[in-house]
N, C-alpha and C. Protein backbone atom coordinates (compact mmCIF):
# COMPACT_ATOMS: atom_id res chain seq x y z
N UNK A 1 -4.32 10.40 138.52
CA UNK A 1 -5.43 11.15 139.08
C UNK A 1 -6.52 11.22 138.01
N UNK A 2 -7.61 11.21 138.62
CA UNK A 2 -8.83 11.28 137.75
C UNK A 2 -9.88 11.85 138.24
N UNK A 3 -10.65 12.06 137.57
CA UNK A 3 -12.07 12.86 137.63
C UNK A 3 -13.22 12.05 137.57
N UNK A 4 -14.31 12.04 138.50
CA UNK A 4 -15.42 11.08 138.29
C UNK A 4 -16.98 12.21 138.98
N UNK A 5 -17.62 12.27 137.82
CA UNK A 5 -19.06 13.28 138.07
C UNK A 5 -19.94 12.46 138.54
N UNK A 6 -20.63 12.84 139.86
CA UNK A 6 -22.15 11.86 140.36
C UNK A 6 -22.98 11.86 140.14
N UNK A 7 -24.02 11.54 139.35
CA UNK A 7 -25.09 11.72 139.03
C UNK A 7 -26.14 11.73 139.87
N UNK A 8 -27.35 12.11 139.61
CA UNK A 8 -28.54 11.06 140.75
C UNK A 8 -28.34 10.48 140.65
N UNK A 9 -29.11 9.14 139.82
CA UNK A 9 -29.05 8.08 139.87
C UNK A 9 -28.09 6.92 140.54
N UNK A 10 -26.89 7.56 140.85
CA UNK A 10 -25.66 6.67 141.28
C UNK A 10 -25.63 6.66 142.81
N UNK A 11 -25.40 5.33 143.26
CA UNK A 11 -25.81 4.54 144.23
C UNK A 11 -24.71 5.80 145.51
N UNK A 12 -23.74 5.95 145.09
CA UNK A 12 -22.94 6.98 145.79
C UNK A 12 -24.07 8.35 146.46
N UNK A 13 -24.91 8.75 146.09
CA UNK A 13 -25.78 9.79 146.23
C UNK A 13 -26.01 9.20 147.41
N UNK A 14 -25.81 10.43 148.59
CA UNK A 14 -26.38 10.35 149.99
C UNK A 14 -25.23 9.21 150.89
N UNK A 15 -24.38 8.85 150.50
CA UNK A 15 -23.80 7.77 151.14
C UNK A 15 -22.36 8.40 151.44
N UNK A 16 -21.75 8.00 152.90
CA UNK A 16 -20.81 8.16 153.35
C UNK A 16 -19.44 7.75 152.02
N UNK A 17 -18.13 8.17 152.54
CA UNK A 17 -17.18 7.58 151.82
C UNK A 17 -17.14 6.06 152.40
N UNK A 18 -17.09 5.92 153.80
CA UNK A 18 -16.45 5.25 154.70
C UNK A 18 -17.28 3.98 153.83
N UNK A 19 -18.60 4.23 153.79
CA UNK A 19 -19.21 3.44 153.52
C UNK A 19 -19.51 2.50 152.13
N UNK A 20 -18.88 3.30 151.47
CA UNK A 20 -18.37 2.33 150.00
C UNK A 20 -17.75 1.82 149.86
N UNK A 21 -16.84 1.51 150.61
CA UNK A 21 -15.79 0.33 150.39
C UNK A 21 -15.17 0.48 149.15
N UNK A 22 -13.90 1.43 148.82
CA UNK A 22 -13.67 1.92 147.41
C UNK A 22 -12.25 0.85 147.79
N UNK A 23 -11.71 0.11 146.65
CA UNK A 23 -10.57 -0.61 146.29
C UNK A 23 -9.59 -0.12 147.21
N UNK A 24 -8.85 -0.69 147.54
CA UNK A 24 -7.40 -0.35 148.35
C UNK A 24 -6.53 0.73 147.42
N UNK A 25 -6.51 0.72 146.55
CA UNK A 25 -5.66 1.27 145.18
C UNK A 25 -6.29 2.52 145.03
N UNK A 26 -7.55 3.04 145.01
CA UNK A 26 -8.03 4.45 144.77
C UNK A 26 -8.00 4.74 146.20
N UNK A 27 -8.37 6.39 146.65
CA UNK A 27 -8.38 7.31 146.96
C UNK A 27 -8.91 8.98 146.68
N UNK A 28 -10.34 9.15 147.66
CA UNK A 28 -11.00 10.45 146.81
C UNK A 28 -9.90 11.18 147.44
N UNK A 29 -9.37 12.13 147.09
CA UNK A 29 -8.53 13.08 147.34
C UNK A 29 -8.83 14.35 147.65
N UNK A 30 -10.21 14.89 147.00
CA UNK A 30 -11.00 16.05 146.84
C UNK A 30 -12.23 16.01 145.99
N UNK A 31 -13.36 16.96 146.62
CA UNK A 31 -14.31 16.81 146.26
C UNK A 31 -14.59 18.28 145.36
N UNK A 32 -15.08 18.41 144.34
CA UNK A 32 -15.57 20.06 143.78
C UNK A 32 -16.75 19.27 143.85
N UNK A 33 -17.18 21.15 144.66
CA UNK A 33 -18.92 20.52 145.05
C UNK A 33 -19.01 21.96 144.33
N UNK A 34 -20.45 22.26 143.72
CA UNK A 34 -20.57 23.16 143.32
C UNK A 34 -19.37 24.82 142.75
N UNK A 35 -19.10 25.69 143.24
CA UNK A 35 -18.22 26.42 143.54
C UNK A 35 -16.89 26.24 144.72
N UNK A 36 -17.01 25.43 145.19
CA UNK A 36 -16.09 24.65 146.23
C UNK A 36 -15.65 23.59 146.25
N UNK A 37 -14.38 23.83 147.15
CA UNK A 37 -13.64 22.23 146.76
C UNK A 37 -14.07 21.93 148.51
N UNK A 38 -14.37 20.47 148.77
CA UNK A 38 -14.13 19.85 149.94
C UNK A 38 -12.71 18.91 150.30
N UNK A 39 -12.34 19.28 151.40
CA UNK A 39 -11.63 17.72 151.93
C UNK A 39 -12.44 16.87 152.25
N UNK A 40 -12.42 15.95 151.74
CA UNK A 40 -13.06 14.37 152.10
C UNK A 40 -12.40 13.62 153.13
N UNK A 41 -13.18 13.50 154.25
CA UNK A 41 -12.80 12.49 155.05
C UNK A 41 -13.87 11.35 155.23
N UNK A 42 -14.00 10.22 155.57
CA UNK A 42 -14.45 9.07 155.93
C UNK A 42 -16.44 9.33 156.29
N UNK A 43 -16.30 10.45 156.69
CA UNK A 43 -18.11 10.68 157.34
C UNK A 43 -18.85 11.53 155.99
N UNK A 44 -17.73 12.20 154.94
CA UNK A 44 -18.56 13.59 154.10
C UNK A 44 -19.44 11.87 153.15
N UNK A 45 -20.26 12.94 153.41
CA UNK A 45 -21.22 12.31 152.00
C UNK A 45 -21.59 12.92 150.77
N UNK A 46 -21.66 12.04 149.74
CA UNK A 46 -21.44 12.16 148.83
C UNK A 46 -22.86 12.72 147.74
N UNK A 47 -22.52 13.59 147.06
CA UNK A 47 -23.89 14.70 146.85
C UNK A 47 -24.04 14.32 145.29
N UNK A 48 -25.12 14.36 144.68
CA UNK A 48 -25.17 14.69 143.54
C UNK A 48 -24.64 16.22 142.70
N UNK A 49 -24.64 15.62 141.53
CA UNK A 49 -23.50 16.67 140.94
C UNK A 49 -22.31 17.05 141.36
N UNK A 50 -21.45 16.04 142.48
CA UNK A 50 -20.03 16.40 143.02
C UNK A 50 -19.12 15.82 141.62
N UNK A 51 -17.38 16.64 141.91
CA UNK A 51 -17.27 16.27 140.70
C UNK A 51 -15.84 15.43 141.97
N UNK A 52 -15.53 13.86 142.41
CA UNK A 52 -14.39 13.46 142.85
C UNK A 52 -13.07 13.41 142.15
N UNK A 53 -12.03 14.09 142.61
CA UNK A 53 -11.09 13.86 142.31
C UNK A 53 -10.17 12.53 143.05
N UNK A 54 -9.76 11.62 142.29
CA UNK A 54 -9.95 10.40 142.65
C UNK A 54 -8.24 9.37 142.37
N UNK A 55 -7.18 9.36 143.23
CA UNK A 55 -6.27 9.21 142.99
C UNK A 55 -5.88 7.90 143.11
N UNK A 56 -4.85 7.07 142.03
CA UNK A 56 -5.04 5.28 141.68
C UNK A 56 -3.65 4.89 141.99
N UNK A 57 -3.39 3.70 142.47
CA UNK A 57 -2.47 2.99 142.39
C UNK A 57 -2.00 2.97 141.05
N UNK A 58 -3.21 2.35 139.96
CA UNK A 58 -3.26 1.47 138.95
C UNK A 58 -4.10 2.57 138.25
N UNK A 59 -4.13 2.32 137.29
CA UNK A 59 -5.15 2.82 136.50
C UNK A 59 -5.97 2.66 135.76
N UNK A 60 -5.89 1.14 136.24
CA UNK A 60 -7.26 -0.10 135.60
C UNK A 60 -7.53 -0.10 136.58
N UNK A 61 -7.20 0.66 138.08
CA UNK A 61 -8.54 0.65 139.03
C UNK A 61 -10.01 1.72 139.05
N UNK A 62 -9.69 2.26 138.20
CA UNK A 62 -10.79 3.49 138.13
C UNK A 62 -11.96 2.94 137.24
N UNK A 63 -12.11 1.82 136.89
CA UNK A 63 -13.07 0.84 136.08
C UNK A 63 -13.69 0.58 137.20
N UNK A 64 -13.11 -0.10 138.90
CA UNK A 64 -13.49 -0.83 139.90
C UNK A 64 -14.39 0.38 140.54
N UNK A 65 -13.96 2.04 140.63
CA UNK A 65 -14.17 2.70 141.48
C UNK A 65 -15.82 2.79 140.53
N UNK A 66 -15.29 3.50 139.85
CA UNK A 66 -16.61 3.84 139.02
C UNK A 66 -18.23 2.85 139.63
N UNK A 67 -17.93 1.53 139.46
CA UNK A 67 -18.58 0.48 139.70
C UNK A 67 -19.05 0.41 141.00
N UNK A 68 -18.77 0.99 141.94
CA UNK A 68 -18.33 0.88 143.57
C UNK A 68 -19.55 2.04 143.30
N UNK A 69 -19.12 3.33 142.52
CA UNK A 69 -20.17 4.64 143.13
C UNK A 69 -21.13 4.29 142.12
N UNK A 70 -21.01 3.70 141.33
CA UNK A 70 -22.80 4.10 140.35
C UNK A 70 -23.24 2.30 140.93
N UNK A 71 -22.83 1.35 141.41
CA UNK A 71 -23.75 0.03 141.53
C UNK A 71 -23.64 0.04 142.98
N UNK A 72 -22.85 -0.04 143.53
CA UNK A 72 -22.52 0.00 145.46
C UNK A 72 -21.79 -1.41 145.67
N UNK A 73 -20.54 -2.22 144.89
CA UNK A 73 -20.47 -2.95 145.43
C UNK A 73 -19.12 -3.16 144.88
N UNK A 74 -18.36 -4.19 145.24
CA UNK A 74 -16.69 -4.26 145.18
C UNK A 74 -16.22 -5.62 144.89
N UNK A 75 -15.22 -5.77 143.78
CA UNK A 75 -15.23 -7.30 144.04
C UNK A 75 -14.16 -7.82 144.77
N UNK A 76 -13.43 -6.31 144.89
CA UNK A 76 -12.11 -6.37 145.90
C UNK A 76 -12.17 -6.86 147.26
């Protein structure tokens, strides 16, 4: 399990989960949004300053995820 903070700048800002196409191997698990935790399902979108809690097959996949929310793209 891991932790990943959103920045502005990162392509994840404003964008569905469904819609990133995150590796087969990760999984957001939970979101801390401000003072609150969310369940993440497939439609929540993704806010600046969320902090994902982000669960791996592998753990040389969290290199792929990272890449997926700050560029928008997968080589999986």
């Amino acid at each position: 399990m891991e932790e990943v903070q959103i920045n502005a700048q990162d392509y994840a800002v404003g964008k569905r989960i469904v819609d990133l196409h995150f590796p087969d191997s990760a999984f957001i698990s939970m979101i801390k949004r401000k003072d609150n935790f969310v369940r993440p399902g497939g439609s929540t979108i993704i806010e600046e300053e969320d902090i994902l809690v982000v669960l791996l097959d592998h753990k040389d996949s969290m290199q792929e995820v990272k890449r997926v929310l700050q560029v928008g793209f997968s080589a999986v």
